[in-house]
N, C-alpha and C. Protein backbone atom coordinates (compact mmCIF):
# COMPACT_ATOMS: atom_id res chain seq x y z
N UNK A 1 17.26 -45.42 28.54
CA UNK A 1 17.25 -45.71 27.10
C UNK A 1 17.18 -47.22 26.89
N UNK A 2 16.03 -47.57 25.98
CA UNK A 2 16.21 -49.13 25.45
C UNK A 2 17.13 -49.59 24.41
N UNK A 3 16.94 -50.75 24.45
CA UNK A 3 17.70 -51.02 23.37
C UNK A 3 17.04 -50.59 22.20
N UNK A 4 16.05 -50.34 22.12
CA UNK A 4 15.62 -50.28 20.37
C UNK A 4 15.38 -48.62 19.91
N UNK A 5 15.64 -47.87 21.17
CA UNK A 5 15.64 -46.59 21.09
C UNK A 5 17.47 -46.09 20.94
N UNK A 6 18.23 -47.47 20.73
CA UNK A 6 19.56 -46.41 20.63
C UNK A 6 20.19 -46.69 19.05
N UNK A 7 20.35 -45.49 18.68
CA UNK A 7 20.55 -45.56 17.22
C UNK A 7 22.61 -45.02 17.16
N UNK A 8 22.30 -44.89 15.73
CA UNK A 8 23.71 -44.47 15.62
C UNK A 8 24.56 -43.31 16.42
N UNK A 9 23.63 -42.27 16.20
CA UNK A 9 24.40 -41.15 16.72
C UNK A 9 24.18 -41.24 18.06
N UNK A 10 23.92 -42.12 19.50
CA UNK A 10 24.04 -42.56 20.90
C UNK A 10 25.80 -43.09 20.35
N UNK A 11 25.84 -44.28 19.50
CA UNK A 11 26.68 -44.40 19.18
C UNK A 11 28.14 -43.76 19.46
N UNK A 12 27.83 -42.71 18.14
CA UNK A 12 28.80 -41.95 17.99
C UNK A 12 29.26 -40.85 18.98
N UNK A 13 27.84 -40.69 19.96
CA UNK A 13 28.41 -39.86 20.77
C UNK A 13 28.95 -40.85 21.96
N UNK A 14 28.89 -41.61 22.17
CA UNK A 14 29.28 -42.63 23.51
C UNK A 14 30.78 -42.82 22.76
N UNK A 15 31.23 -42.92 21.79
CA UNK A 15 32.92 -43.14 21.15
C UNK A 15 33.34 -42.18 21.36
N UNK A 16 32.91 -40.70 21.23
CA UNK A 16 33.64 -39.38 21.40
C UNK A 16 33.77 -39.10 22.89
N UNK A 17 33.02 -39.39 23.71
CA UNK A 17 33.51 -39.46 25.22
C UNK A 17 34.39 -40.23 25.48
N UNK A 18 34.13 -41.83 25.14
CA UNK A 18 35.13 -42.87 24.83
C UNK A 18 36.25 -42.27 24.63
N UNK A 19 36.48 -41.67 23.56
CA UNK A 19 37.79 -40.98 22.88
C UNK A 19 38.11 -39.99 23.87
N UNK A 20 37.76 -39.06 24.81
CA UNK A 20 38.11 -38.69 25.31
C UNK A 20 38.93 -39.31 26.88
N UNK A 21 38.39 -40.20 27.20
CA UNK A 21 38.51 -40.58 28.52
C UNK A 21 39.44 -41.71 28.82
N UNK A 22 39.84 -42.55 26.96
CA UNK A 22 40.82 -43.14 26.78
C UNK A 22 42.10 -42.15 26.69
N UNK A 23 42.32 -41.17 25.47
CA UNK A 23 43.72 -40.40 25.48
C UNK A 23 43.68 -40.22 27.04
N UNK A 24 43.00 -38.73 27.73
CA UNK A 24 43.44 -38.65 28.49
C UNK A 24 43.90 -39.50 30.06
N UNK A 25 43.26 -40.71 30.13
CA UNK A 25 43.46 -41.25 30.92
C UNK A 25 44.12 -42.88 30.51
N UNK A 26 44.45 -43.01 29.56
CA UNK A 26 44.83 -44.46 28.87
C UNK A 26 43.67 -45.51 28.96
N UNK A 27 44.49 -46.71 28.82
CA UNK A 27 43.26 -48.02 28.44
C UNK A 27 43.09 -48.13 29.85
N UNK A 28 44.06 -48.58 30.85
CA UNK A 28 43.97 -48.90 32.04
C UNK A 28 42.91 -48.14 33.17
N UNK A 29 43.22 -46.53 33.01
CA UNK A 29 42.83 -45.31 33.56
C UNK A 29 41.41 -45.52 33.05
N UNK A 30 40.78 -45.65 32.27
CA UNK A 30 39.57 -45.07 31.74
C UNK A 30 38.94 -45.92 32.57
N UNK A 31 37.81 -45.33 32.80
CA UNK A 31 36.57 -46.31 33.62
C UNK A 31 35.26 -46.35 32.64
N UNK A 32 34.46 -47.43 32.91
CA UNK A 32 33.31 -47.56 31.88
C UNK A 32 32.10 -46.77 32.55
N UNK A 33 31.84 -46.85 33.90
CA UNK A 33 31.36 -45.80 35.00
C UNK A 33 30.97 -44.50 34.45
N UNK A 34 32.76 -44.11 34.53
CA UNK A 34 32.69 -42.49 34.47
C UNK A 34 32.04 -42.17 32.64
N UNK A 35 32.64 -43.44 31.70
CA UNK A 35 32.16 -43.12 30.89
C UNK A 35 30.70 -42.68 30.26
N UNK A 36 29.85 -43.15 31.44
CA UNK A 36 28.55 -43.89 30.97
C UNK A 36 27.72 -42.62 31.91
N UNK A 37 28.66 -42.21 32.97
CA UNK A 37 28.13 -40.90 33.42
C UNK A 37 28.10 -39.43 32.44
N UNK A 38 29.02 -39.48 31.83
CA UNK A 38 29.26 -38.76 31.15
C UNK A 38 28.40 -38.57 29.85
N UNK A 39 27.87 -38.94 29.66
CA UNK A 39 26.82 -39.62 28.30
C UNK A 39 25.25 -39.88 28.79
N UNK A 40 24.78 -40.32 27.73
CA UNK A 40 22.87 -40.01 27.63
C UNK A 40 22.51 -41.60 27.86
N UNK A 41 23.69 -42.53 28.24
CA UNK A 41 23.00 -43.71 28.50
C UNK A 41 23.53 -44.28 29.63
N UNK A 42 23.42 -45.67 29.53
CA UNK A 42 24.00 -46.48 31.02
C UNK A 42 25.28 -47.30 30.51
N UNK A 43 25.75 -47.38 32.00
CA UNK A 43 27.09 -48.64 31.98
C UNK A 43 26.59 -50.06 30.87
N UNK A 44 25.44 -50.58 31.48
CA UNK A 44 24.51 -51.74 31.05
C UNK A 44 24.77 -51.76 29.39
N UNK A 45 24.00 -50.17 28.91
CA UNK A 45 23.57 -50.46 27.20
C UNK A 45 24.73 -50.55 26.26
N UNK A 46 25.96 -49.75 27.42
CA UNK A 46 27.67 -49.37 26.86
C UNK A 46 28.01 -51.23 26.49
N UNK A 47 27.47 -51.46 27.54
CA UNK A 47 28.31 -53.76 27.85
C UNK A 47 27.69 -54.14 26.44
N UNK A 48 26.16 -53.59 26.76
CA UNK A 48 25.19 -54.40 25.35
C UNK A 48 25.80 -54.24 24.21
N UNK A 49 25.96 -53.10 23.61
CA UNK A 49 26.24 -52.79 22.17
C UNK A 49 27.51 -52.73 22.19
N UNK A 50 28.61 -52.86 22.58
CA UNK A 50 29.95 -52.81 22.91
C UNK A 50 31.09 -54.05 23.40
N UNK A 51 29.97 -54.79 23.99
CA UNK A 51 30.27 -56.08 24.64
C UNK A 51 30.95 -55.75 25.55
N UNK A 52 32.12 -54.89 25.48
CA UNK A 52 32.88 -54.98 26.89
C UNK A 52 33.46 -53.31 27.16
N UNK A 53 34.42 -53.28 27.77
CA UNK A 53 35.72 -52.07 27.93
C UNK A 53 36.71 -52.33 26.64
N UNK A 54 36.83 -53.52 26.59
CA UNK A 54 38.02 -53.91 25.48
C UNK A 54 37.27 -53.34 24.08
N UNK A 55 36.13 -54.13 23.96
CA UNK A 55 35.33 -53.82 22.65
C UNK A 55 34.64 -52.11 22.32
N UNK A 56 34.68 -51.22 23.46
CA UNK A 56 34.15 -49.98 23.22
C UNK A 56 35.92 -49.67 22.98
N UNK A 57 36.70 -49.96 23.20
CA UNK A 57 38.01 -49.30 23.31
C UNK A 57 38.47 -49.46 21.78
N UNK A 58 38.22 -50.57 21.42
CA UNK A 58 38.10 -50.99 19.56
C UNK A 58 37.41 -49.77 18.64
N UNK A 59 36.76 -49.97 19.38
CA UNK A 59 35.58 -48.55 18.72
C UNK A 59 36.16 -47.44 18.50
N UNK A 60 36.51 -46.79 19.96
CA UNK A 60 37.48 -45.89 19.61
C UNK A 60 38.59 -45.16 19.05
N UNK A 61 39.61 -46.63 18.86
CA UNK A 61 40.43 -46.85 18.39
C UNK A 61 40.98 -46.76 16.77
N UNK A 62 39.48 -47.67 15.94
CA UNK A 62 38.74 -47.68 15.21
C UNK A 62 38.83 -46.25 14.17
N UNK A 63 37.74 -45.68 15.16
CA UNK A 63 37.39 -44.27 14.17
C UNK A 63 38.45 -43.46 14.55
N UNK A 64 39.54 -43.53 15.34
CA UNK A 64 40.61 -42.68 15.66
C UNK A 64 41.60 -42.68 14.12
N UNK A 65 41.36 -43.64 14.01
CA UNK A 65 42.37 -44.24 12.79
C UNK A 65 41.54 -43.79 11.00
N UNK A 66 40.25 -44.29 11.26
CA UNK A 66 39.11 -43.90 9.88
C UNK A 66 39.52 -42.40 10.02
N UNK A 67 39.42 -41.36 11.04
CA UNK A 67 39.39 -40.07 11.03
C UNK A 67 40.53 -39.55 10.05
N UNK A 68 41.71 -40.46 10.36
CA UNK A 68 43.34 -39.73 9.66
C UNK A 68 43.07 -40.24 8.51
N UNK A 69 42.62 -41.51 8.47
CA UNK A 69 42.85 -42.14 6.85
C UNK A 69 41.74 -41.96 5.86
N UNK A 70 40.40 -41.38 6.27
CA UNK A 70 39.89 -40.59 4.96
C UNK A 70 39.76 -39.18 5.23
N UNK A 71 40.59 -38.66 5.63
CA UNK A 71 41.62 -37.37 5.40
C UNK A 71 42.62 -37.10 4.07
N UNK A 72 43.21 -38.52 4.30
CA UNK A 72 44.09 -38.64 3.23
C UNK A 72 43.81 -39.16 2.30
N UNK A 73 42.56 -39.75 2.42
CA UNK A 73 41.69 -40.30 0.99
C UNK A 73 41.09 -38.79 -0.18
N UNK A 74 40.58 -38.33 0.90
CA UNK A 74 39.71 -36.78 0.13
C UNK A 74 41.13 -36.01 0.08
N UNK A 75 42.44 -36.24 -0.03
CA UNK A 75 43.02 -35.03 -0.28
C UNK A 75 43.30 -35.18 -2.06
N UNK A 76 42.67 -35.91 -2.79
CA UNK A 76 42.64 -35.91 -4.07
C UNK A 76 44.31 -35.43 -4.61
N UNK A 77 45.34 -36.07 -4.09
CA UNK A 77 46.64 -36.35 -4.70
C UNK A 77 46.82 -36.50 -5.92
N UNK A 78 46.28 -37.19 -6.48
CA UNK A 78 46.16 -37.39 -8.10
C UNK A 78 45.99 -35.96 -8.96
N UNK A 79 45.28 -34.96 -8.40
CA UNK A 79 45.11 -34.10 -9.14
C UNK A 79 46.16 -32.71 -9.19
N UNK A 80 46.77 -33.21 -8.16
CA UNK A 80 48.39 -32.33 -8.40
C UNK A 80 49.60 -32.50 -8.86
N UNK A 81 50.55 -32.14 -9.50
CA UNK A 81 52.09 -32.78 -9.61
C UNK A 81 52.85 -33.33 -8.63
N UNK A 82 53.88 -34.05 -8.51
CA UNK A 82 54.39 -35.18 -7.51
C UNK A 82 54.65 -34.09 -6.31
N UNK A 83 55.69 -33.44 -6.82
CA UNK A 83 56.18 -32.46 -5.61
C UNK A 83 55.16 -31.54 -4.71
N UNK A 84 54.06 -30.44 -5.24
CA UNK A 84 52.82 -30.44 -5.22
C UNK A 84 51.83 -31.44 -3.90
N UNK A 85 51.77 -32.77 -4.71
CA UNK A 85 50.91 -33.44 -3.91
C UNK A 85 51.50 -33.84 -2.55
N UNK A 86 52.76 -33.91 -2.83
CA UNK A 86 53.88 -34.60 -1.22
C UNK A 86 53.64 -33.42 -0.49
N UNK A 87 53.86 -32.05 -1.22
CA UNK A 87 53.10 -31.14 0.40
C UNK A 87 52.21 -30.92 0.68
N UNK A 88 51.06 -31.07 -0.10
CA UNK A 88 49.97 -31.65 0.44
C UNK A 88 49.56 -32.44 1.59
N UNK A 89 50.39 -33.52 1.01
CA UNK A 89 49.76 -34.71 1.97
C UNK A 89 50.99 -34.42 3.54
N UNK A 90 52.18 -33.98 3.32
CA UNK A 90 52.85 -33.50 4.97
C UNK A 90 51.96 -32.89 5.47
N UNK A 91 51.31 -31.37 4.27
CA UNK A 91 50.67 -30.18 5.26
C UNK A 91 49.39 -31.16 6.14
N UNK A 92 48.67 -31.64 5.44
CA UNK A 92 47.56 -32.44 5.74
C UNK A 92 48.05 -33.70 6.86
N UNK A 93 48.66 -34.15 6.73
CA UNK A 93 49.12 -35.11 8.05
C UNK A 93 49.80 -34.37 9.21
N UNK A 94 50.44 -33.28 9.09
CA UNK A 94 51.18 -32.59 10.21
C UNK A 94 49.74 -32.05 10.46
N UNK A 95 48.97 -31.19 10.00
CA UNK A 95 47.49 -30.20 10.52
C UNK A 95 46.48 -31.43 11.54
N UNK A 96 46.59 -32.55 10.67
CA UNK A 96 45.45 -33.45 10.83
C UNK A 96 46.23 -33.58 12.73
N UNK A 97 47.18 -33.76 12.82
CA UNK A 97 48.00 -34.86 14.23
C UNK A 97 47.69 -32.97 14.86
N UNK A 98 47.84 -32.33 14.48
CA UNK A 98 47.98 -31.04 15.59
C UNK A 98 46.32 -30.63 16.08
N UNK A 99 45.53 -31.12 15.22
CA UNK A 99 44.15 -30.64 15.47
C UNK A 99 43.53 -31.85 16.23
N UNK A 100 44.25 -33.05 16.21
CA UNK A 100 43.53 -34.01 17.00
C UNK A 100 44.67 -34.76 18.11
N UNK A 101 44.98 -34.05 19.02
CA UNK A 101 46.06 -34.63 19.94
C UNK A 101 45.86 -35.91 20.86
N UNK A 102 44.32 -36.23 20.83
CA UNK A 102 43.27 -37.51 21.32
C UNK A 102 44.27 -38.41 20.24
N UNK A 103 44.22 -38.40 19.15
CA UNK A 103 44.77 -39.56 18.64
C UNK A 103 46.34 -40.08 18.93
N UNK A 104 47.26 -38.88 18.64
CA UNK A 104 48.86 -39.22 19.10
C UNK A 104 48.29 -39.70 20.72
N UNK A 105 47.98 -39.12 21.72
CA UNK A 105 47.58 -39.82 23.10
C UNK A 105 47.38 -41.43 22.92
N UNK A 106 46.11 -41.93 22.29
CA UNK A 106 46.02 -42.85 22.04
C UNK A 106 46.69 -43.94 21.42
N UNK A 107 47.39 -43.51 20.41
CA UNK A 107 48.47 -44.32 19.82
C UNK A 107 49.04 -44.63 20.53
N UNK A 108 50.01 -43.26 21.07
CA UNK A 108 51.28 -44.07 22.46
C UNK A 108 51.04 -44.84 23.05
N UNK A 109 49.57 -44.70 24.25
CA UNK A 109 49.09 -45.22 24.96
C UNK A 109 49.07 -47.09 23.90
N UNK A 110 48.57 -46.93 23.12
CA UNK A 110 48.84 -48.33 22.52
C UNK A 110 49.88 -48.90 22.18
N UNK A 111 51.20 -48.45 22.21
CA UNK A 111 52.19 -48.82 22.01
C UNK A 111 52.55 -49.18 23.32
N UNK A 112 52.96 -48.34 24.22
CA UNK A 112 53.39 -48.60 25.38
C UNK A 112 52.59 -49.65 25.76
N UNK A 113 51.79 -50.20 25.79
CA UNK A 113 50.81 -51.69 26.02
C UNK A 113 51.48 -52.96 24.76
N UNK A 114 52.02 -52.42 24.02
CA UNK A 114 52.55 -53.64 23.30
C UNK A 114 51.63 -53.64 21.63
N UNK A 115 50.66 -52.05 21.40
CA UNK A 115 50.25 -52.63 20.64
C UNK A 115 49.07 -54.24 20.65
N UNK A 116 48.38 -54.44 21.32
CA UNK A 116 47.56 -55.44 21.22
C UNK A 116 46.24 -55.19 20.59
N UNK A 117 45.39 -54.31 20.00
CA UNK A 117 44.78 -53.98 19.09
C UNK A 117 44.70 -53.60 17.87
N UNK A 118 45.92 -52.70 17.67
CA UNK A 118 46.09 -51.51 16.16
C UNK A 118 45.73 -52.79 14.86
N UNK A 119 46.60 -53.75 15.24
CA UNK A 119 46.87 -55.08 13.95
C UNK A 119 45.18 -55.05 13.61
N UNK A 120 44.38 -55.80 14.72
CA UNK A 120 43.51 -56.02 14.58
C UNK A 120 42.13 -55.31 13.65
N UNK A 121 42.68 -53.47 14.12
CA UNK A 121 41.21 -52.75 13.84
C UNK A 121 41.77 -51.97 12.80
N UNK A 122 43.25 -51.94 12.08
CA UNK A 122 44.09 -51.44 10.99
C UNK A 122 43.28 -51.99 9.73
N UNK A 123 42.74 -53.44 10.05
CA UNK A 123 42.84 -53.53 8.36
C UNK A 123 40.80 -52.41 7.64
N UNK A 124 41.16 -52.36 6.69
CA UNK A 124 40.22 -52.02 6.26
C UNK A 124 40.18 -50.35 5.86
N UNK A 125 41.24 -49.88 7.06
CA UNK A 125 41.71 -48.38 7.47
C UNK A 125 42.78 -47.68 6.93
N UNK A 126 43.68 -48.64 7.39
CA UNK A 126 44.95 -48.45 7.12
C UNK A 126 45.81 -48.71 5.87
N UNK A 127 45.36 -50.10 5.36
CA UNK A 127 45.33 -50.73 3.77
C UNK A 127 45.78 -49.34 2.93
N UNK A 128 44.96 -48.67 2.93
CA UNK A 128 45.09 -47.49 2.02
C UNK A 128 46.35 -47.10 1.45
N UNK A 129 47.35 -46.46 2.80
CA UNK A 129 48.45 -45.61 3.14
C UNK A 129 49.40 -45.77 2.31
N UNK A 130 49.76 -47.24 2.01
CA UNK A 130 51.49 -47.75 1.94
C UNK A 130 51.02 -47.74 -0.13
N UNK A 131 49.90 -47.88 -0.78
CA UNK A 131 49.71 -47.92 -2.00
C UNK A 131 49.50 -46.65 -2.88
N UNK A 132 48.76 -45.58 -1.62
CA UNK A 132 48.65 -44.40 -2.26
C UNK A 132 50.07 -43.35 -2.29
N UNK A 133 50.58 -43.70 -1.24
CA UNK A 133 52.11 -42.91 -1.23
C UNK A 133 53.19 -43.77 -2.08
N UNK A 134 52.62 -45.32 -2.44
CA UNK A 134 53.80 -45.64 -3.23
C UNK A 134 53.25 -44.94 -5.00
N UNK A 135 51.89 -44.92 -5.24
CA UNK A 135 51.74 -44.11 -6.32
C UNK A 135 51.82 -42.67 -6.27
N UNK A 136 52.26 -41.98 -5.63
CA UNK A 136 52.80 -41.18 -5.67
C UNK A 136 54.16 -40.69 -5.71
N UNK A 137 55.57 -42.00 -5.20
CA UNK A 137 56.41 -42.28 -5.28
C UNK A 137 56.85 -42.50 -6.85
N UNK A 138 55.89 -43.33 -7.64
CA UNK A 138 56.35 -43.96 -8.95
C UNK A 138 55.73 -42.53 -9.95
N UNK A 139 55.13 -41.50 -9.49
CA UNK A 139 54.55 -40.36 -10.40
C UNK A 139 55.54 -39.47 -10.11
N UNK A 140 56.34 -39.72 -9.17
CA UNK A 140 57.74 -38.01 -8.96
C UNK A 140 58.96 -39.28 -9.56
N UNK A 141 58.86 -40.29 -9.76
CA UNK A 141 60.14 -41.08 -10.30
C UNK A 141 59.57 -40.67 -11.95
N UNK A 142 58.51 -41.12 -12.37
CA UNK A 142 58.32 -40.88 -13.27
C UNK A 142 58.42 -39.57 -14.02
N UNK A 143 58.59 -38.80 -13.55
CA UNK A 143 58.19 -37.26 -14.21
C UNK A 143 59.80 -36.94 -13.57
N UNK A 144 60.20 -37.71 -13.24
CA UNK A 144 62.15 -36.68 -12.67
C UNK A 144 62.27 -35.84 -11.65
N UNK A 145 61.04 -35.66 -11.00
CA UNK A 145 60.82 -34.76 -9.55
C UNK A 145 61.31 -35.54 -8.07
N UNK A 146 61.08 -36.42 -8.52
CA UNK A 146 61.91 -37.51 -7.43
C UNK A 146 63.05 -38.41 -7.59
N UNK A 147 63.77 -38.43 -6.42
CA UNK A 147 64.71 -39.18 -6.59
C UNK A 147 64.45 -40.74 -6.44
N UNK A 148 65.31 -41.56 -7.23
CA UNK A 148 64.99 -42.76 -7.32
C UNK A 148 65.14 -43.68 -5.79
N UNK A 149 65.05 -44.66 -5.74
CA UNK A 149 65.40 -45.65 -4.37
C UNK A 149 63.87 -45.31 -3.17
N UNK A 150 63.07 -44.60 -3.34
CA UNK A 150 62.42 -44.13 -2.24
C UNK A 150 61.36 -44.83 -1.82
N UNK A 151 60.88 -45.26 -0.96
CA UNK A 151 60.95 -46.31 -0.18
C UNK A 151 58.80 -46.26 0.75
N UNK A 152 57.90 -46.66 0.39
CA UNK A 152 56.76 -45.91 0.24
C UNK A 152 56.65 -45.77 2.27
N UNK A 153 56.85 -46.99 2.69
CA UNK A 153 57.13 -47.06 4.27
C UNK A 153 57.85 -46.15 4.85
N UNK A 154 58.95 -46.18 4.25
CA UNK A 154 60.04 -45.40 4.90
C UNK A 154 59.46 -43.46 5.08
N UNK A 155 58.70 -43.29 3.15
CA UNK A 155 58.21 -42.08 3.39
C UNK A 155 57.00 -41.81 4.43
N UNK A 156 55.83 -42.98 4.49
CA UNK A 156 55.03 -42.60 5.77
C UNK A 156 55.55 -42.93 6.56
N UNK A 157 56.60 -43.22 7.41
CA UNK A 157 57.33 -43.03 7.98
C UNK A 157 57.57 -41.85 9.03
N UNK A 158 58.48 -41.05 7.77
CA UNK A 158 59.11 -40.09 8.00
C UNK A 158 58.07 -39.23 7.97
N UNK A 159 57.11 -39.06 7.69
CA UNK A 159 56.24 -37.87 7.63
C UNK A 159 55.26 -37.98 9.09
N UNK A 160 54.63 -39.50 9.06
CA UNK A 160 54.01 -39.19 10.78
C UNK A 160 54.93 -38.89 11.76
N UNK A 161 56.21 -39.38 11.53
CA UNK A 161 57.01 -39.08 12.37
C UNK A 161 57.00 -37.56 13.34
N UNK A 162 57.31 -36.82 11.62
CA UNK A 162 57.38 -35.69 12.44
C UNK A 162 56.27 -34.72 12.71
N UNK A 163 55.13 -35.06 12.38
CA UNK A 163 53.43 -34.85 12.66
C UNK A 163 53.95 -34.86 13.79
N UNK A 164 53.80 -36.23 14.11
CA UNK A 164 53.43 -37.08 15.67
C UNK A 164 54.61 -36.31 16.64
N UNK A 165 55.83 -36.39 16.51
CA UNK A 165 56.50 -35.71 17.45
C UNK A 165 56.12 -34.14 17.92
N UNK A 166 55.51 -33.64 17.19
CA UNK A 166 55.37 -32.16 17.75
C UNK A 166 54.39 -31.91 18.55
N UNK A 167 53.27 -33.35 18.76
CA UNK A 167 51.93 -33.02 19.51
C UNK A 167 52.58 -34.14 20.73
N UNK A 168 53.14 -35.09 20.53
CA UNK A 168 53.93 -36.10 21.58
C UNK A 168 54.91 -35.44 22.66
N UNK A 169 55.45 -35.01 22.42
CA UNK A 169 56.47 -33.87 23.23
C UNK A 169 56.42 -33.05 23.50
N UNK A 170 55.40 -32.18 23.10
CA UNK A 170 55.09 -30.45 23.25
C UNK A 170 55.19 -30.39 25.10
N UNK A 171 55.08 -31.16 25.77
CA UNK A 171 55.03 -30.62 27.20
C UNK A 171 56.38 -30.65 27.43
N UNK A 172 57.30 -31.94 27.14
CA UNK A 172 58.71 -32.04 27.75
C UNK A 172 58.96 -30.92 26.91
N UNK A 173 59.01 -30.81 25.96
CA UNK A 173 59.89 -30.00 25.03
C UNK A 173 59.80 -28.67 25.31
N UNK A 174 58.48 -28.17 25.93
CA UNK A 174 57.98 -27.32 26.73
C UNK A 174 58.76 -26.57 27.78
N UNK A 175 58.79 -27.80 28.71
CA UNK A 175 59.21 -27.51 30.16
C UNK A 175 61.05 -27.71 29.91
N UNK A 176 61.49 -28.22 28.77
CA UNK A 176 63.27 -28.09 29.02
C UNK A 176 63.35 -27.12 28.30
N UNK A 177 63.02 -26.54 27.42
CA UNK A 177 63.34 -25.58 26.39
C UNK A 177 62.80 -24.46 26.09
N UNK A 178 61.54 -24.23 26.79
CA UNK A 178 60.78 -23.52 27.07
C UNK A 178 59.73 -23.12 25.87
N UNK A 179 59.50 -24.02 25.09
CA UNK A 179 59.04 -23.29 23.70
C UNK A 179 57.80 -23.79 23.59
N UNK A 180 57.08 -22.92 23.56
CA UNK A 180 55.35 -23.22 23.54
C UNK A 180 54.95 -23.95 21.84
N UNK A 181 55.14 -25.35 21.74
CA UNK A 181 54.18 -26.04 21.08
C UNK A 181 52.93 -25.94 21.02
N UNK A 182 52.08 -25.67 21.33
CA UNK A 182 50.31 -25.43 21.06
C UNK A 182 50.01 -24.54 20.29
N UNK A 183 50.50 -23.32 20.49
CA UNK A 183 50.13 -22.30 19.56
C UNK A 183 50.07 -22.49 18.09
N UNK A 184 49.15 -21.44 17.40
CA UNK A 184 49.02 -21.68 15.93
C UNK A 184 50.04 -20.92 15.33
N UNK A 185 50.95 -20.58 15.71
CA UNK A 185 52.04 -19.77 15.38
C UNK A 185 53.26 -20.41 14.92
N UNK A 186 53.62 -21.40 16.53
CA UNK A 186 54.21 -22.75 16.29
C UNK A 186 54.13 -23.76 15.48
N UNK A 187 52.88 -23.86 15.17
CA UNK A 187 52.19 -24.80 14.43
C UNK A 187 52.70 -24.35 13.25
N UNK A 188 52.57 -23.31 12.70
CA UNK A 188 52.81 -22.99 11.25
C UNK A 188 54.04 -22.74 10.47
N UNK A 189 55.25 -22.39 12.00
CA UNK A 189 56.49 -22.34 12.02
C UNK A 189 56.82 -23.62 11.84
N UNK A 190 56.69 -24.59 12.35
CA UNK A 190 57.34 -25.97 12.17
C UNK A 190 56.39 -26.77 10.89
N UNK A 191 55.40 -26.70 10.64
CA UNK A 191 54.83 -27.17 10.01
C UNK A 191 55.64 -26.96 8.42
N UNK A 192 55.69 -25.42 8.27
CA UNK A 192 56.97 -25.14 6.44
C UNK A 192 58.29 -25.68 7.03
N UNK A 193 58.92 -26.35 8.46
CA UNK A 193 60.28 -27.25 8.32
C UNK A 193 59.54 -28.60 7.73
N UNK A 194 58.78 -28.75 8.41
CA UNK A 194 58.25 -30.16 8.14
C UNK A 194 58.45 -30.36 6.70
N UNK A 195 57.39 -29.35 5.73
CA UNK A 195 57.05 -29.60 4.43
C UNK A 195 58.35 -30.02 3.78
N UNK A 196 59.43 -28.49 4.37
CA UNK A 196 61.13 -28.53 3.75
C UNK A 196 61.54 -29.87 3.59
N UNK A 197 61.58 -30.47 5.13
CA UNK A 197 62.71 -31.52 5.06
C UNK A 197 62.12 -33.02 4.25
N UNK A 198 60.71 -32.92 4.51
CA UNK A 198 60.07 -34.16 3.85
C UNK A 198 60.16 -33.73 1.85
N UNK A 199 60.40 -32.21 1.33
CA UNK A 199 60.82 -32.19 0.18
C UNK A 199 62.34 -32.51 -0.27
N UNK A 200 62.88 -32.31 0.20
CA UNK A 200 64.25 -32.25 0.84
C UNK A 200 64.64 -33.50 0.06
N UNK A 201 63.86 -34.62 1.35
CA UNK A 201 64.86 -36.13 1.34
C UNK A 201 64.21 -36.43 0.24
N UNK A 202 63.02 -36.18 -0.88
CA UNK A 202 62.21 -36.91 -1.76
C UNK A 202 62.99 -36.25 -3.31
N UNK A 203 62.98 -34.99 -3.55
CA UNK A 203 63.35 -34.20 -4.31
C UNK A 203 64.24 -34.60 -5.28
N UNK A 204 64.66 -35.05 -6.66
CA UNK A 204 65.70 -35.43 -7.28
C UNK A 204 66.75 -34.63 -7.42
N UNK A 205 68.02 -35.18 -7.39
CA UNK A 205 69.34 -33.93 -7.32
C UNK A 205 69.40 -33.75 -5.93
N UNK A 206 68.85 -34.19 -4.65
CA UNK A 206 69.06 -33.44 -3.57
C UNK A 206 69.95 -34.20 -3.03
């Protein structure tokens, strides 16, 4: 493949292998090699349009993050009542982290490194999060469905939190306790605690 023969979707498919070969194997683990075997082009055109390992890993990283956050853009919040839209947006952030376990992988994997990218490839992505949940915060204060003091961080917070823990742990939690996390059964069982407890702490009077 030349350069002037590689268009977007080489692209997009060279990030989704990417995406694969980072979760499962981390930043360190991944090879640009295996990546480039794996795919319709070369190591070479990966360096060209990518510049490096670091810079295809951006990439990845990137749309790992665009994927969750216009998720939560199209869940049209505005057009429900406060209480309403907050389970919405749990059901939709707990579904989103269980259907894409490449991303919790990747995150950790970036944390346990110190975080040396997220800052970088957050803005533009991430911006969104902390304004749309605080207007949604000031529409359940406003209408008496919420309790006052609540905190827009603290609520995304608490809600990836417990997304993220159920696809993060499913093996330990697995192997000490024996309880099969993967299933869609599981999924749907913990998913109405989820909704509960994130109505729970928001709810006025509670």
């Amino acid at each position: 493949m030349d350069k002037q023969n590689f268009t977007e979707r080489n692209r997009r498919d060279i990030v989704a292998i990417a995406t694969q070969h980072f979760a499962e194997k981390g930043y360190a683990g991944a090879r640009v090699d295996e990546i480039a075997a794996a795919t319709a082009t070369s190591k070479r055109m990966i360096y060209y349009h990518f510049g490096s390992k670091d810079g295809l890993y951006r990439a990845v990283l990137t749309e790992a993050y665009r994927g969750i956050r216009s998720a939560e853009l199209d869940a049209e919040l505005g057009d429900l009542p406060p209480l309403a839209a907050l389970e919405r947006l749990t059901a939709l952030t707990f579904d989103y982290h269980f259907n894409h376990p490449e991303l919790v992988r990747l995150v950790m994997d970036e944390n346990i490194r110190g975080g040396p990218h997220v800052g970088e490839i957050s803005q533009g992505h991430n911006e969104i999060v902390l304004p749309k949940t605080q207007a949604l915060i000031d529409r359940g204060i406003a209408d008496g469905s919420f309790r006052a003091g609540l905190d827009a961080v603290d609520l995304h917070m608490t809600i990836s939190a417990l997304a993220f823990y159920f696809v993060s742990n499913r093996h330990s939690f697995h192997a000490i306790f024996g309880v099969d996390m993967t299933s869609e059964a599981a999924a749907e069982r913990r998913r109405a605690q989820v909704i509960d407890n994130v109505l729970r702490y928001c709810r006025a009077g509670a």
